[in-house]
C-alpha atoms as a PDB file:
ATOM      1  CA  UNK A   1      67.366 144.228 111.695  1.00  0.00           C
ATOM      2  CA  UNK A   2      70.929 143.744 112.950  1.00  0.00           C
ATOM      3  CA  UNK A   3      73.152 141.146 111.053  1.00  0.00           C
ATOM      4  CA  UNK A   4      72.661 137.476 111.772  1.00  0.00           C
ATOM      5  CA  UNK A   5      76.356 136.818 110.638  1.00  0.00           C
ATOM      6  CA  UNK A   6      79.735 139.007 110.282  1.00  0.00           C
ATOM      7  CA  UNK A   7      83.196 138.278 109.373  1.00  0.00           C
ATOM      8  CA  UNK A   8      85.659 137.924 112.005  1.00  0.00           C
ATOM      9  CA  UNK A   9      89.571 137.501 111.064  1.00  0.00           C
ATOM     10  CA  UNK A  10      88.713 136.384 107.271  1.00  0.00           C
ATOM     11  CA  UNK A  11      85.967 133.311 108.847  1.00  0.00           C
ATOM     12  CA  UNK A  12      82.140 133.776 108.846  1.00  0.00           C
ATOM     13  CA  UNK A  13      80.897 134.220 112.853  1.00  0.00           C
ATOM     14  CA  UNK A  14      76.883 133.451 112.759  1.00  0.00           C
ATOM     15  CA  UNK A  15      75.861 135.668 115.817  1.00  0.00           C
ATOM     16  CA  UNK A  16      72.027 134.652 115.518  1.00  0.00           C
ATOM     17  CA  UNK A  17      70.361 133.266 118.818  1.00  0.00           C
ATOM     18  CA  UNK A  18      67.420 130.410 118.111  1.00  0.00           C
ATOM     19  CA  UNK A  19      64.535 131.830 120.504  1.00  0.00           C
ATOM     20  CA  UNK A  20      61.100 130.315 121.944  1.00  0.00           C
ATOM     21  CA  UNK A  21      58.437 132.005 121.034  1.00  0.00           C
ATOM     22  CA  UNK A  22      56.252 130.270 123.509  1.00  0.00           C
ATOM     23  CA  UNK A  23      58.558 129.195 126.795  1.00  0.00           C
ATOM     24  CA  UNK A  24      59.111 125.921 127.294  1.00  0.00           C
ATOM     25  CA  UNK A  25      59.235 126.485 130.986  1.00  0.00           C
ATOM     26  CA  UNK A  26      56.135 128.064 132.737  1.00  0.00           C
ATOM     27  CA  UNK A  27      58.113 130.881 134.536  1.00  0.00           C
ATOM     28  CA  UNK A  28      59.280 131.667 131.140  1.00  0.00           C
ATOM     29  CA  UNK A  29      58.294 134.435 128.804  1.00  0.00           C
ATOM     30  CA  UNK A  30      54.739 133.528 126.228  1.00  0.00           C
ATOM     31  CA  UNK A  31      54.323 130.267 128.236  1.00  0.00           C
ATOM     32  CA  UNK A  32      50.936 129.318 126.731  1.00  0.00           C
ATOM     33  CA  UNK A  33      48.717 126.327 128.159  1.00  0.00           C
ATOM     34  CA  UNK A  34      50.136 123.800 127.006  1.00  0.00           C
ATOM     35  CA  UNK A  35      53.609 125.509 127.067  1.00  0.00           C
ATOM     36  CA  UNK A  36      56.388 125.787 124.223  1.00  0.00           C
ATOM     37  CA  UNK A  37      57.900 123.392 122.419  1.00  0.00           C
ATOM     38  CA  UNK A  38      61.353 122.547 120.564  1.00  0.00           C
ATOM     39  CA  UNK A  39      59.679 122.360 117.195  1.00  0.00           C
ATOM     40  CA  UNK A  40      60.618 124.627 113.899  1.00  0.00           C
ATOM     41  CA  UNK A  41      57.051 126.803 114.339  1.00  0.00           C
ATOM     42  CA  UNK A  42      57.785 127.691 117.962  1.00  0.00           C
ATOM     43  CA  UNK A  43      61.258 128.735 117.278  1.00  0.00           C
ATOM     44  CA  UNK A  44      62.818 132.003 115.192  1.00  0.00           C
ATOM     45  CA  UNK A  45      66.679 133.052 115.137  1.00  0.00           C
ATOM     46  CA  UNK A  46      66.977 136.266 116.704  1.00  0.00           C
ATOM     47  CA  UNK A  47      70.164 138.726 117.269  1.00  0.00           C
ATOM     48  CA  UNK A  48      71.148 138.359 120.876  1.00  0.00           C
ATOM     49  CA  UNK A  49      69.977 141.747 121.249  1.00  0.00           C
ATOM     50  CA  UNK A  50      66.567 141.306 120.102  1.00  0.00           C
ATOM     51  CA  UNK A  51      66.255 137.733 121.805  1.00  0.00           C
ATOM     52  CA  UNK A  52      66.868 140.219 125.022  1.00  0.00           C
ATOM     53  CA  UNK A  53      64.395 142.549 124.167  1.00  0.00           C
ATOM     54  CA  UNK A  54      61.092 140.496 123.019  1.00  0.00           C
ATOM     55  CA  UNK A  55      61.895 137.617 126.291  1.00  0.00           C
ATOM     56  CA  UNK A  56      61.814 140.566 128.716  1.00  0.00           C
ATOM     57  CA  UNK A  57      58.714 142.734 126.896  1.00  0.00           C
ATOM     58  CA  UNK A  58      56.424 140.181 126.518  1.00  0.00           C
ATOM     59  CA  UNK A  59      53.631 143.041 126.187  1.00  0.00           C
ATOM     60  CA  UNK A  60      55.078 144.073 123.400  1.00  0.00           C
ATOM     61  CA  UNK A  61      56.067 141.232 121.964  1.00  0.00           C
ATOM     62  CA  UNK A  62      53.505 138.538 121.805  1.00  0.00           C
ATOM     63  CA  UNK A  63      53.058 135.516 120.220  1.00  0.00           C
ATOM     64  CA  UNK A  64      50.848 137.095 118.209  1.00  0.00           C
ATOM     65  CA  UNK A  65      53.343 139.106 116.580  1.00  0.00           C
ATOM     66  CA  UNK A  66      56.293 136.553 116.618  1.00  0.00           C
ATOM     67  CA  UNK A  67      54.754 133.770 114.707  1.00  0.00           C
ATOM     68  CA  UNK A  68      54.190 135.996 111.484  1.00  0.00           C
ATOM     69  CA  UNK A  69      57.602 137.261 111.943  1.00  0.00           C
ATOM     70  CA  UNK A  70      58.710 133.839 112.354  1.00  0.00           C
ATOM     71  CA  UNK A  71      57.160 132.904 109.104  1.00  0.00           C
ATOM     72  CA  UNK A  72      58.351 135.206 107.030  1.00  0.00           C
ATOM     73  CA  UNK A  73      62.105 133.578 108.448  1.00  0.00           C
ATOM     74  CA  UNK A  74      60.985 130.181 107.609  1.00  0.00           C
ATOM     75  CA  UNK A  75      59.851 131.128 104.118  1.00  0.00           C
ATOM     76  CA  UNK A  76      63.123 133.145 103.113  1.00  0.00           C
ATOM     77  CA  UNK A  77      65.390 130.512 104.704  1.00  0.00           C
ATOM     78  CA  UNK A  78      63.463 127.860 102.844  1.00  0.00           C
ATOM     79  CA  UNK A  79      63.344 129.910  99.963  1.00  0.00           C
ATOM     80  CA  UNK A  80      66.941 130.285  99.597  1.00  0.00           C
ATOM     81  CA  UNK A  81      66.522 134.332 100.722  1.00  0.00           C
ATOM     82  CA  UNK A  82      68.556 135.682 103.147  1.00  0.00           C
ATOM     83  CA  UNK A  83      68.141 137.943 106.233  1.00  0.00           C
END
């Protein structure tokens, strides 16, 4: 769980990366059947070194696992928690 934001020269820097979880190309990592989309439940905000990771170990890393990860990101954000 790396920080999503630091401070950089007294300003906030957000460092987070918005990810697919399904790829919205079909040579893209998760690409399902009907393929990704740019909607809120098909994206999560990742550290650029985790959006490396889960895109190139899709094994690992399936939409299957991402979507209740993503949900627990939508509830705290929504929620007023913070990651």
């Amino acid at each position: 769980m790396s920080p999503l934001h630091v401070v950089c020269d007294g300003h906030p820097r957000f460092l987070g990366e918005v990810a697919h979880i399904q790829s919205l190309s079909p040579f893209g990592p998760r690409f399902g059947p009907v393929g990704g989309r740019d909607v809120v439940e098909n994206l999560i905000v990742l550290c650029p070194s985790c959006h490396r990771l889960i895109d190139s170990d899709v094994a690992s890393y399936s939409v299957e696992r991402l979507v209740p990860w993503q949900r627990v990101q939508s509830a705290a954000l929504v929620g007023g928690g913070h990651e």
